[in-house]
ModelCIF file with pLDDT and N, C-alpha, C, O atoms, coordinates in Angstrom:
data_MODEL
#
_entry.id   MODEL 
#
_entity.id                         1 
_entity.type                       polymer 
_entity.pdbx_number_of_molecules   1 
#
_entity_poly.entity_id                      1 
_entity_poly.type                           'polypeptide(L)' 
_entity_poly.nstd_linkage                   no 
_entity_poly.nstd_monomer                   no 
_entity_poly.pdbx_seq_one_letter_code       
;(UNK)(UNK)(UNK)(UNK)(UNK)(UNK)(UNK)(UNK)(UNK)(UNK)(UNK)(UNK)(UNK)(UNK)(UNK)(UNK)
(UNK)(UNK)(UNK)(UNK)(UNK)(UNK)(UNK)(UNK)(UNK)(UNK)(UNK)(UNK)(UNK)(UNK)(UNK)(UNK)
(UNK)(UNK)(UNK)(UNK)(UNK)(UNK)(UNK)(UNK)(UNK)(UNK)(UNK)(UNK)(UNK)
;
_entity_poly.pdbx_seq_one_letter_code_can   XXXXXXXXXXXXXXXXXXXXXXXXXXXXXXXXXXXXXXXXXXXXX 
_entity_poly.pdbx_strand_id                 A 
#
loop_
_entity_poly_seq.entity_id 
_entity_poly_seq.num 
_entity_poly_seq.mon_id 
_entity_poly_seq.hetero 
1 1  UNK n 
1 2  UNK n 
1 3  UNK n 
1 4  UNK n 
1 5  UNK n 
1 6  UNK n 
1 7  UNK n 
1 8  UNK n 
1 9  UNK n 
1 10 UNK n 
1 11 UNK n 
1 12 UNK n 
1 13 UNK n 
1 14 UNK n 
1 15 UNK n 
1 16 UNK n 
1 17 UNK n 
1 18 UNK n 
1 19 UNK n 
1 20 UNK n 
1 21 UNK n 
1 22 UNK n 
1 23 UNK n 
1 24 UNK n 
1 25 UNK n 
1 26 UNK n 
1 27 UNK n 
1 28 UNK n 
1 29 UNK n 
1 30 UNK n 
1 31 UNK n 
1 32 UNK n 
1 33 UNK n 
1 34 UNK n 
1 35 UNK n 
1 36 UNK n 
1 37 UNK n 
1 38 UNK n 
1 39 UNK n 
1 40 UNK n 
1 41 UNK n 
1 42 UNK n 
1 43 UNK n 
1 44 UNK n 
1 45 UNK n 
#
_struct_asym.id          A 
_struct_asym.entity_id   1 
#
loop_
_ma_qa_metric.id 
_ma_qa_metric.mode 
_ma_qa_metric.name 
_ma_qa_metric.software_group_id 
_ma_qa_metric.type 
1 global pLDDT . pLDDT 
2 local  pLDDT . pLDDT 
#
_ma_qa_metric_global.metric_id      1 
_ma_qa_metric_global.metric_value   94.13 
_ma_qa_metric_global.model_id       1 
_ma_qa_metric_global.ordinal_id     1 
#
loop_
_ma_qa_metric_local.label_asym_id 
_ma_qa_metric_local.label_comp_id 
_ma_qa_metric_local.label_seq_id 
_ma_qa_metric_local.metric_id 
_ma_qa_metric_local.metric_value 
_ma_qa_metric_local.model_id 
_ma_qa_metric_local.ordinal_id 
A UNK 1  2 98.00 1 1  
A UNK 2  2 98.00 1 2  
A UNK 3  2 98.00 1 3  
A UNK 4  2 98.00 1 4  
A UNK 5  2 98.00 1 5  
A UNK 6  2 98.00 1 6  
A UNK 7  2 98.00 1 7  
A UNK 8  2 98.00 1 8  
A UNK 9  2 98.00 1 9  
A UNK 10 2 98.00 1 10 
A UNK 11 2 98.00 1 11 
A UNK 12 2 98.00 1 12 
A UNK 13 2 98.00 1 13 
A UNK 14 2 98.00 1 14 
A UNK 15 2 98.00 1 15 
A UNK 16 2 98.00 1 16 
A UNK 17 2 96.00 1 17 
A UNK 18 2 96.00 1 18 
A UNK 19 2 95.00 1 19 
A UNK 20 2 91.00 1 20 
A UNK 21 2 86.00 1 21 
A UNK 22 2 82.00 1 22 
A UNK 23 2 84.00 1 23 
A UNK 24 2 90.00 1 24 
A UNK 25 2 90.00 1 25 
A UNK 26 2 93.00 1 26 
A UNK 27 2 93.00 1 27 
A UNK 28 2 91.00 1 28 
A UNK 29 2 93.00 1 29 
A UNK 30 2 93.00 1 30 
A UNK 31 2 92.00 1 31 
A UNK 32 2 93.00 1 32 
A UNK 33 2 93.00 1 33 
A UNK 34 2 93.00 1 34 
A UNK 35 2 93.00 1 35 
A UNK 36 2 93.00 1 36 
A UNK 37 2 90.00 1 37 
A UNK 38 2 84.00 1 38 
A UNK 39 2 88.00 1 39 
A UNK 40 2 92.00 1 40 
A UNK 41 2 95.00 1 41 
A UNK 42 2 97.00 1 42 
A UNK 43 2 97.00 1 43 
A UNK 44 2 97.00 1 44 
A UNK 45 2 98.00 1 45 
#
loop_
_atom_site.group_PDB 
_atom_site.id 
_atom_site.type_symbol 
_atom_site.label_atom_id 
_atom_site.label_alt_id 
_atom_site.label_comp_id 
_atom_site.label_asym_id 
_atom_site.label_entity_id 
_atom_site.label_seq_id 
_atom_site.pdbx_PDB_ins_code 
_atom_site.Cartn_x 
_atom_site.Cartn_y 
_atom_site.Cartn_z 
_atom_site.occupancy 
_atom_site.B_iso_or_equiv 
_atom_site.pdbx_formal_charge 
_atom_site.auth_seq_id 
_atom_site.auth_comp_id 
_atom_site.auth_asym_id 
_atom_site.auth_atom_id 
_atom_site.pdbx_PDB_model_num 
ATOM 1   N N  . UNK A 1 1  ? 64.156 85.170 153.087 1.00 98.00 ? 1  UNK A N  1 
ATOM 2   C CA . UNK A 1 1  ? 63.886 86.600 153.068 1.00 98.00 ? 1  UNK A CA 1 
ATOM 3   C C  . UNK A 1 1  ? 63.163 87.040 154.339 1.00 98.00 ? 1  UNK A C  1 
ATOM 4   O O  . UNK A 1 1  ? 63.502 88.027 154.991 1.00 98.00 ? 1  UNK A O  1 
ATOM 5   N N  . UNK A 1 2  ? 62.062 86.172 154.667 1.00 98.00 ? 2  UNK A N  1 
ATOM 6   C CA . UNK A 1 2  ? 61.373 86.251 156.318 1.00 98.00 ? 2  UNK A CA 1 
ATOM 7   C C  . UNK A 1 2  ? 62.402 86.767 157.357 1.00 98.00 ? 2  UNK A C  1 
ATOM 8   O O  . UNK A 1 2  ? 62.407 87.790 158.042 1.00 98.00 ? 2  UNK A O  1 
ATOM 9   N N  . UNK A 1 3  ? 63.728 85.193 157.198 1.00 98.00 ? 3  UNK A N  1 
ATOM 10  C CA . UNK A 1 3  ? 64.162 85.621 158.239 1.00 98.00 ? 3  UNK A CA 1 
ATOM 11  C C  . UNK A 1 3  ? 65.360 86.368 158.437 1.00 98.00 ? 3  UNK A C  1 
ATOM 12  O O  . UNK A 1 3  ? 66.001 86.364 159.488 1.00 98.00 ? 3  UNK A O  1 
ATOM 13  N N  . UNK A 1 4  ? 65.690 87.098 157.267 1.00 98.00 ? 4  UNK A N  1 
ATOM 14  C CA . UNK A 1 4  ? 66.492 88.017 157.299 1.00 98.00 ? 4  UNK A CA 1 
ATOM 15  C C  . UNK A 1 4  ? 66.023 89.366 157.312 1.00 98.00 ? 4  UNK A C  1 
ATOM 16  O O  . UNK A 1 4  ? 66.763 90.320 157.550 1.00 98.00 ? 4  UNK A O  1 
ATOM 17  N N  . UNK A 1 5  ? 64.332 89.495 156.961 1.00 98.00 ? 5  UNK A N  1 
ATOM 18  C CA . UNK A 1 5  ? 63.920 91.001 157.043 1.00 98.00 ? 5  UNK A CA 1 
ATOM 19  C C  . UNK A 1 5  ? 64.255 91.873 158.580 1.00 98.00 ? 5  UNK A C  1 
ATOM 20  O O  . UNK A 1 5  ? 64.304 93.103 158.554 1.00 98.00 ? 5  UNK A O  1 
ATOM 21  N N  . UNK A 1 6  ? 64.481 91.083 159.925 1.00 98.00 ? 6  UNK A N  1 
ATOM 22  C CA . UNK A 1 6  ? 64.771 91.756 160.543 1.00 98.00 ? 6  UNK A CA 1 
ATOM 23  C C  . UNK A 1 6  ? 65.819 92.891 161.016 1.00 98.00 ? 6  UNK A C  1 
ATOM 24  O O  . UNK A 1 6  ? 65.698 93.834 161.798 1.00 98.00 ? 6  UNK A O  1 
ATOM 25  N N  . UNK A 1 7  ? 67.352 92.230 159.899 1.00 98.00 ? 7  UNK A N  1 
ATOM 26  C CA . UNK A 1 7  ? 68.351 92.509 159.421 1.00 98.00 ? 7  UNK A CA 1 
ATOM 27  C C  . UNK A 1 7  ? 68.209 93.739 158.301 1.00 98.00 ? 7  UNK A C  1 
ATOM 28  O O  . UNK A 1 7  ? 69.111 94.097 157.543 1.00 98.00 ? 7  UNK A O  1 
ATOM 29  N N  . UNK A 1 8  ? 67.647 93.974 158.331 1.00 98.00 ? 8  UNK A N  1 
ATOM 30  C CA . UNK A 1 8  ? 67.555 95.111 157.036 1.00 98.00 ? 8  UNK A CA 1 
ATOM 31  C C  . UNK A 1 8  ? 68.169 96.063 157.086 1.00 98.00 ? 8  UNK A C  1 
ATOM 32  O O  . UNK A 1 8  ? 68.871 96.366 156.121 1.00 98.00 ? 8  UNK A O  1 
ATOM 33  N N  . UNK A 1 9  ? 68.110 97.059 158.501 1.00 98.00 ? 9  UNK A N  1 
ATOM 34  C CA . UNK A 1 9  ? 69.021 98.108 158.782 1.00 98.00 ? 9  UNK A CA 1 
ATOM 35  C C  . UNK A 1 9  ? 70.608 97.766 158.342 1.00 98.00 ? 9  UNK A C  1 
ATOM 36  O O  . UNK A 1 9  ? 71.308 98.650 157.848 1.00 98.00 ? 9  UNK A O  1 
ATOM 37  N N  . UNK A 1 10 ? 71.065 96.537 158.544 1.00 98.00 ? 10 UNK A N  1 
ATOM 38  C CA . UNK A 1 10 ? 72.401 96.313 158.435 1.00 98.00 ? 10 UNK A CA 1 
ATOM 39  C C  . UNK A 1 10 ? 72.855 95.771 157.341 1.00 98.00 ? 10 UNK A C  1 
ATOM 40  O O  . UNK A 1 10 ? 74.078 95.743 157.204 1.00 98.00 ? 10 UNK A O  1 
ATOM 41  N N  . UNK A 1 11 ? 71.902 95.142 156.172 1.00 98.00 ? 11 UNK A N  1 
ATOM 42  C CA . UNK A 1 11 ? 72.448 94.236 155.472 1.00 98.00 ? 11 UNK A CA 1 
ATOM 43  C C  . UNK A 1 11 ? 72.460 95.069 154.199 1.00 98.00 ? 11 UNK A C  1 
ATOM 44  O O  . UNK A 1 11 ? 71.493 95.657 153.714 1.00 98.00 ? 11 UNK A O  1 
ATOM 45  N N  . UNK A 1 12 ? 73.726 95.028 153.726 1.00 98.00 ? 12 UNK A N  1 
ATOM 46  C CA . UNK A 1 12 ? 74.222 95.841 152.675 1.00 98.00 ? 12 UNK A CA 1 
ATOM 47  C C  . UNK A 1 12 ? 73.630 95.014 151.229 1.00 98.00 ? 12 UNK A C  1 
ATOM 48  O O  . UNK A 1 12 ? 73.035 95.478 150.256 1.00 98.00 ? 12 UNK A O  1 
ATOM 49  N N  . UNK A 1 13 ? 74.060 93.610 151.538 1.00 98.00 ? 13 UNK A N  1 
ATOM 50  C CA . UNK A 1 13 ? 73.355 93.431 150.170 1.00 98.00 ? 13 UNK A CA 1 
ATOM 51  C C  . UNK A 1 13 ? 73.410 91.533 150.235 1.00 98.00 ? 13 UNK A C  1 
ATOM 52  O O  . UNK A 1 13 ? 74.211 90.745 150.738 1.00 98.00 ? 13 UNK A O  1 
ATOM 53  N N  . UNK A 1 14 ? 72.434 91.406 149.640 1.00 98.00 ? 14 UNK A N  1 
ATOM 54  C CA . UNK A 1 14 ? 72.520 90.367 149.184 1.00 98.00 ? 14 UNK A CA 1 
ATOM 55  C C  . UNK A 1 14 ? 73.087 89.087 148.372 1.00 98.00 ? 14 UNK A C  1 
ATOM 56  O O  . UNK A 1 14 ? 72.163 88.940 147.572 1.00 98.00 ? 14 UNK A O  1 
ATOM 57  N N  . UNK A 1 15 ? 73.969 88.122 148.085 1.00 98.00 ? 15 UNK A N  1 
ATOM 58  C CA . UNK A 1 15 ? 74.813 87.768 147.144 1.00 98.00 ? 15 UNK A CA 1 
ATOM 59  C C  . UNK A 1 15 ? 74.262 86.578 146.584 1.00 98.00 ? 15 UNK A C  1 
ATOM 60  O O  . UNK A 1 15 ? 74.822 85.580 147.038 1.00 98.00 ? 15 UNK A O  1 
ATOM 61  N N  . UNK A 1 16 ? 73.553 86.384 145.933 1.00 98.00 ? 16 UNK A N  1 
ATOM 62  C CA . UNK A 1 16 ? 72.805 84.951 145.519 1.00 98.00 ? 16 UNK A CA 1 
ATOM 63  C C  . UNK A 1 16 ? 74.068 84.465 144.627 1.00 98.00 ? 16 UNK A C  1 
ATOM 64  O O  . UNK A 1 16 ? 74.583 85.342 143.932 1.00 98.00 ? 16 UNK A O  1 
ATOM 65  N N  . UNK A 1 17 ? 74.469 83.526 144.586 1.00 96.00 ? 17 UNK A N  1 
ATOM 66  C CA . UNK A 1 17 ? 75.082 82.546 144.501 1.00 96.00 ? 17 UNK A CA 1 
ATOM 67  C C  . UNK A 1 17 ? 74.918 81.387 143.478 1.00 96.00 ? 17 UNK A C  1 
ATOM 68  O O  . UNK A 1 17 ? 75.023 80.482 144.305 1.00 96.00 ? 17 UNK A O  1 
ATOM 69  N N  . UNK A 1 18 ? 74.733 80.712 142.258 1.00 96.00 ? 18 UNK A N  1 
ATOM 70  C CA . UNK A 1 18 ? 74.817 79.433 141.392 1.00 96.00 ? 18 UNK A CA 1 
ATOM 71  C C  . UNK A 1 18 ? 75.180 78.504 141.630 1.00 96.00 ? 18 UNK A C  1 
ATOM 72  O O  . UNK A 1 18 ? 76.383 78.486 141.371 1.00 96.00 ? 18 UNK A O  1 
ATOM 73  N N  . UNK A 1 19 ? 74.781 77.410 142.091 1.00 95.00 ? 19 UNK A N  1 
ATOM 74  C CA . UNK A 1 19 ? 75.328 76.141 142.767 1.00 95.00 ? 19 UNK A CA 1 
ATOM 75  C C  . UNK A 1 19 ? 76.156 75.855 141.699 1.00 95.00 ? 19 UNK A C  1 
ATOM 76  O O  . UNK A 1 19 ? 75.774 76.353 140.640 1.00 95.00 ? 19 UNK A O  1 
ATOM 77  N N  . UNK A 1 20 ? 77.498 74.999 141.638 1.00 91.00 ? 20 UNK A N  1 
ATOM 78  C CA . UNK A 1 20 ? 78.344 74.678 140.616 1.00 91.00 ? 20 UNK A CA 1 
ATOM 79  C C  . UNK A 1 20 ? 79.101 73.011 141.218 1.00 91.00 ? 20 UNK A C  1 
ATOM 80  O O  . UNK A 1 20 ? 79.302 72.627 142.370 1.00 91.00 ? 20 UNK A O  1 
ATOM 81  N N  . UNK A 1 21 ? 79.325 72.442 140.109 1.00 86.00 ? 21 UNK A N  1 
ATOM 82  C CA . UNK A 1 21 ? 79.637 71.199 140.794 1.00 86.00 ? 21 UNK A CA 1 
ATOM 83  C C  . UNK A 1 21 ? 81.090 71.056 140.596 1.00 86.00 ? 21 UNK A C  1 
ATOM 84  O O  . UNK A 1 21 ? 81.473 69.927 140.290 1.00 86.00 ? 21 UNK A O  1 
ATOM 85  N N  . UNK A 1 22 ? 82.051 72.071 140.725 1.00 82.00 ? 22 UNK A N  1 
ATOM 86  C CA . UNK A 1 22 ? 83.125 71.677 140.408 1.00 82.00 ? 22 UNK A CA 1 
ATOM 87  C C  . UNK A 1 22 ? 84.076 71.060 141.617 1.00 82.00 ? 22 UNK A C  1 
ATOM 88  O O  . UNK A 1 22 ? 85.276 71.000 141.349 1.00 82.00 ? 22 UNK A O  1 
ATOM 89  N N  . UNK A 1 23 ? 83.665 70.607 142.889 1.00 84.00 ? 23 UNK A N  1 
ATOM 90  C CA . UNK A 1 23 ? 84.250 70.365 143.886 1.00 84.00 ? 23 UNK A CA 1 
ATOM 91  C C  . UNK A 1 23 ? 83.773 68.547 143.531 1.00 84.00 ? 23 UNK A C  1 
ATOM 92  O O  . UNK A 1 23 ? 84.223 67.716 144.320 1.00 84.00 ? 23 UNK A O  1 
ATOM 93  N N  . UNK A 1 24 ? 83.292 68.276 142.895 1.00 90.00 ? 24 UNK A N  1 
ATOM 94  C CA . UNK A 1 24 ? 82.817 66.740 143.053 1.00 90.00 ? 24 UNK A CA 1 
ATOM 95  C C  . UNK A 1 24 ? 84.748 66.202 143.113 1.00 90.00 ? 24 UNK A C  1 
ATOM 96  O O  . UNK A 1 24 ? 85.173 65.547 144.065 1.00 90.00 ? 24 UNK A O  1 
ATOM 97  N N  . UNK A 1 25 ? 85.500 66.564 142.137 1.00 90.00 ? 25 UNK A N  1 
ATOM 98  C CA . UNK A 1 25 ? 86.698 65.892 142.166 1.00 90.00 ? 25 UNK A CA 1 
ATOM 99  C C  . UNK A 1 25 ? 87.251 65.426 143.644 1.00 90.00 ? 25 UNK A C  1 
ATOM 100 O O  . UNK A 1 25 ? 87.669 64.357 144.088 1.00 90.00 ? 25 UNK A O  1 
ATOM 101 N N  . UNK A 1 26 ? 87.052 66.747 144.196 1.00 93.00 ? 26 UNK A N  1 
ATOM 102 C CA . UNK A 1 26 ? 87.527 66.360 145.613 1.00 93.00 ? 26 UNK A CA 1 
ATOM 103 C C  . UNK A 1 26 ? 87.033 65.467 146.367 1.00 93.00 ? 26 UNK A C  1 
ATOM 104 O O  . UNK A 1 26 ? 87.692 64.575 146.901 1.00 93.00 ? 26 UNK A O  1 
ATOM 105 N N  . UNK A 1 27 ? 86.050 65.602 146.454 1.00 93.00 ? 27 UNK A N  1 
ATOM 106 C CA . UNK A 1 27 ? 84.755 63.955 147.230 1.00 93.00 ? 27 UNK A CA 1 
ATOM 107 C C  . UNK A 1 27 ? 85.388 63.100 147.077 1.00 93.00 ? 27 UNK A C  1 
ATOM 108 O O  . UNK A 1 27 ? 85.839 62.323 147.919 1.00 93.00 ? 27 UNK A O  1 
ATOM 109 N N  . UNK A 1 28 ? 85.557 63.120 145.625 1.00 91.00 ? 28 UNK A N  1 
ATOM 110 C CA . UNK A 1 28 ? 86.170 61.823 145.269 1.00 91.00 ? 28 UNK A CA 1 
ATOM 111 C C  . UNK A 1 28 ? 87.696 61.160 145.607 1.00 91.00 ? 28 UNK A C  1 
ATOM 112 O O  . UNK A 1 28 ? 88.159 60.026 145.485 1.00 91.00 ? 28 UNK A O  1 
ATOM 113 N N  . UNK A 1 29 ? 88.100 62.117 145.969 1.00 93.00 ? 29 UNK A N  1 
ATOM 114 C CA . UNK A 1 29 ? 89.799 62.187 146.337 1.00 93.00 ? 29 UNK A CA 1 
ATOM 115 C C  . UNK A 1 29 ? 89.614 61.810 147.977 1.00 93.00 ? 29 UNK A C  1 
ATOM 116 O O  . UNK A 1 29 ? 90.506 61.188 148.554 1.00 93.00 ? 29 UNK A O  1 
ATOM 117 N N  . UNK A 1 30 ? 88.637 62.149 148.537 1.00 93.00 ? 30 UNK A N  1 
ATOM 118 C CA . UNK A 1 30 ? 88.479 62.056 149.555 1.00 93.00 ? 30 UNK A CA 1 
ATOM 119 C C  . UNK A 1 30 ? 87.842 60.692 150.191 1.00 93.00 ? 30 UNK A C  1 
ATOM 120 O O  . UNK A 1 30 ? 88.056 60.286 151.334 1.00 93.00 ? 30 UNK A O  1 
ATOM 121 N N  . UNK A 1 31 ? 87.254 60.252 149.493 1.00 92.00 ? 31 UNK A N  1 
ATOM 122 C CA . UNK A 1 31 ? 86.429 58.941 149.741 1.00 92.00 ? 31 UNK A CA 1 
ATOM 123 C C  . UNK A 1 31 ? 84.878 59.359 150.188 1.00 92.00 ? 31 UNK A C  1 
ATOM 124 O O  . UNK A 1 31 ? 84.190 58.540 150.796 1.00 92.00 ? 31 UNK A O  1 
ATOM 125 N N  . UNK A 1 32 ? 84.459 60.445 149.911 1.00 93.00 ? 32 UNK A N  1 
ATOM 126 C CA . UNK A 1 32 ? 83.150 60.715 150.255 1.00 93.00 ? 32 UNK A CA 1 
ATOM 127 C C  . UNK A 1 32 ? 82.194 60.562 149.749 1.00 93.00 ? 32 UNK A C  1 
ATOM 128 O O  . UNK A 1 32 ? 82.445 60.411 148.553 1.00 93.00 ? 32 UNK A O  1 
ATOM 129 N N  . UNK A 1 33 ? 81.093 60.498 149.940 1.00 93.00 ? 33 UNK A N  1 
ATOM 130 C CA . UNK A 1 33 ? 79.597 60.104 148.966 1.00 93.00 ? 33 UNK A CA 1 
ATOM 131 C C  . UNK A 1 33 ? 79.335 62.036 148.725 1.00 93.00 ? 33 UNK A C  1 
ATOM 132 O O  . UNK A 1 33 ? 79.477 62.965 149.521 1.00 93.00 ? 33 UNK A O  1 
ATOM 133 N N  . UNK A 1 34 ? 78.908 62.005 147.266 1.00 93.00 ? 34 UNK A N  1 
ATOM 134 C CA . UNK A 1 34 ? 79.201 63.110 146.601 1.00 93.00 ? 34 UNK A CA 1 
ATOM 135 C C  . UNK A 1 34 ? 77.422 62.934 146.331 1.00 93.00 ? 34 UNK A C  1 
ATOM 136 O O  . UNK A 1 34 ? 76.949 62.115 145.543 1.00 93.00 ? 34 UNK A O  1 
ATOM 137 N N  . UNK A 1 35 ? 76.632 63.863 147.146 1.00 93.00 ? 35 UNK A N  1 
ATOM 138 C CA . UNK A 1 35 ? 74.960 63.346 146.504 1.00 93.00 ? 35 UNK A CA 1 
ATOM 139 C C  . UNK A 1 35 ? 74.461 64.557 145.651 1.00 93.00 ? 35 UNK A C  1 
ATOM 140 O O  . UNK A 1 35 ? 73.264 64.781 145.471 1.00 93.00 ? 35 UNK A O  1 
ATOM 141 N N  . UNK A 1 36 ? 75.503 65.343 145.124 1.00 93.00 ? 36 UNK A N  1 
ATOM 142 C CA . UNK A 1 36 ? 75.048 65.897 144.045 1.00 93.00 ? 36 UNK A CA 1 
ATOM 143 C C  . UNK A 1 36 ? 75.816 66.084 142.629 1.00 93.00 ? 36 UNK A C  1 
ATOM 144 O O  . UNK A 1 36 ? 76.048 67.046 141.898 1.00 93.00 ? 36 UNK A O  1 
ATOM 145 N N  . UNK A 1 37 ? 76.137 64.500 142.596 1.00 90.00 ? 37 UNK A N  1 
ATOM 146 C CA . UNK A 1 37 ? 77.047 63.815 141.122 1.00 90.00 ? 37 UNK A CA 1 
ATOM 147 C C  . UNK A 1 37 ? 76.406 64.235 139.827 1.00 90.00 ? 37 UNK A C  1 
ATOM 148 O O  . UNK A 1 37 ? 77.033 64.468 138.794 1.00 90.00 ? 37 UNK A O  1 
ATOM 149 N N  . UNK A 1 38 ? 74.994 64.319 139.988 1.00 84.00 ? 38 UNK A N  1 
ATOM 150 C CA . UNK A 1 38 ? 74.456 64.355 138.547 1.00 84.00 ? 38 UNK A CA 1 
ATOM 151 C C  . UNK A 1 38 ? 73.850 65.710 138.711 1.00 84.00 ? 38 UNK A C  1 
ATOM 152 O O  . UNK A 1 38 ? 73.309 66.102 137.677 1.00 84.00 ? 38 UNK A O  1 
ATOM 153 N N  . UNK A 1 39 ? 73.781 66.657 139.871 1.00 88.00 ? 39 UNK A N  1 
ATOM 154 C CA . UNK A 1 39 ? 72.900 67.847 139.662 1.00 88.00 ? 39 UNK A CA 1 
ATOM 155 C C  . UNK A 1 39 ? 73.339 69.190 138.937 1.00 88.00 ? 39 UNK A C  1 
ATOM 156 O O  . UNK A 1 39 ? 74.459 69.577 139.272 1.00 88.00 ? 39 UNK A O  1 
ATOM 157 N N  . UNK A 1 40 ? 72.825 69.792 138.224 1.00 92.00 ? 40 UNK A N  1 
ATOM 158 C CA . UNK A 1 40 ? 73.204 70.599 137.088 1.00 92.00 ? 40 UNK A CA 1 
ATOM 159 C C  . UNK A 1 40 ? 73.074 72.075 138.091 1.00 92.00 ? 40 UNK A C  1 
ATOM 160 O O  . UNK A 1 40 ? 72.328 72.242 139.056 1.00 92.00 ? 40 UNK A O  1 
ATOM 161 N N  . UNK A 1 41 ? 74.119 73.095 137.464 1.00 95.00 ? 41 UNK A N  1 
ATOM 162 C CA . UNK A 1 41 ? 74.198 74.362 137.876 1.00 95.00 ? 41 UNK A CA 1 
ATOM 163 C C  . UNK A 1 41 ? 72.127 75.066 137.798 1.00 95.00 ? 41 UNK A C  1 
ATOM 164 O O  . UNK A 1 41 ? 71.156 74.799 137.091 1.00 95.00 ? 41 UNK A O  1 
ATOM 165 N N  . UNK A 1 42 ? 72.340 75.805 138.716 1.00 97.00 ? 42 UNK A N  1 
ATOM 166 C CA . UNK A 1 42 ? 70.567 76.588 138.200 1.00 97.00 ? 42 UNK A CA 1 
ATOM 167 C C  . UNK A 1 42 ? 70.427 77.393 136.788 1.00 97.00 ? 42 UNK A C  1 
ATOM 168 O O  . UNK A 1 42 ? 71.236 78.081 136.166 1.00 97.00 ? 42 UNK A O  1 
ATOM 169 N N  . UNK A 1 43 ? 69.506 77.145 136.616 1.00 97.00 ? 43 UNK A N  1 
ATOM 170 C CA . UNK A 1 43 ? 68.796 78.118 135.542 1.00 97.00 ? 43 UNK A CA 1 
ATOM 171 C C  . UNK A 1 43 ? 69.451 79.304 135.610 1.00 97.00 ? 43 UNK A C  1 
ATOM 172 O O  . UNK A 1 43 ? 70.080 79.594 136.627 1.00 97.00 ? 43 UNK A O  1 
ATOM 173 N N  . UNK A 1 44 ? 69.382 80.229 134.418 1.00 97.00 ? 44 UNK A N  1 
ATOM 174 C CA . UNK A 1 44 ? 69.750 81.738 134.411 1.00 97.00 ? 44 UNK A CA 1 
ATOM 175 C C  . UNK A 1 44 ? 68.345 82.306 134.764 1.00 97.00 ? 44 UNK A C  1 
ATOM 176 O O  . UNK A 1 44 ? 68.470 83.211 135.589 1.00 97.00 ? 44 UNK A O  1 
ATOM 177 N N  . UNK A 1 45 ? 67.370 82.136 134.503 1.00 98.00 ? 45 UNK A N  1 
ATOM 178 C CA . UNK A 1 45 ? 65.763 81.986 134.806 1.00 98.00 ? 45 UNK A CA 1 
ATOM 179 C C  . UNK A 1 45 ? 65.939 82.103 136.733 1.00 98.00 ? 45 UNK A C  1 
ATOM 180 O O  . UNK A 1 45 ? 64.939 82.036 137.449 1.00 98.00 ? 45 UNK A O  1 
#
C-alpha cells in the first residue's frame, strides 16, 4: 500500500486476489518442485 500510494491519481482500483492451488497439476506434468503442495487457499477473514 506504501508503495503504491504514490499511484493514487491513476489507480482505478485495486484487485486482491485468493491464492488457489489449482495449477499444482501442471508442476507436476512439468517436472517441477511445486513448494506450495500442501498450502491452503486464504481465509475469507
Amino acid at each position: 500500500a506504501e508503495n503504491i500510494a504514490p499511484w493514487k491519481h491513476v489507480v482505478e482500483r485495486v484487485e486482491v486476489l485468493p491464492f488457489h492451488n489449482m495449477g499444482q497439476d501442471k508442476w507436476d506434468a512439468l517436472g517441477l518442485e511445486y513448494k506450495l503442495r500442501d498450502a491452503q487457499p486464504p481465509s475469507k477473514e
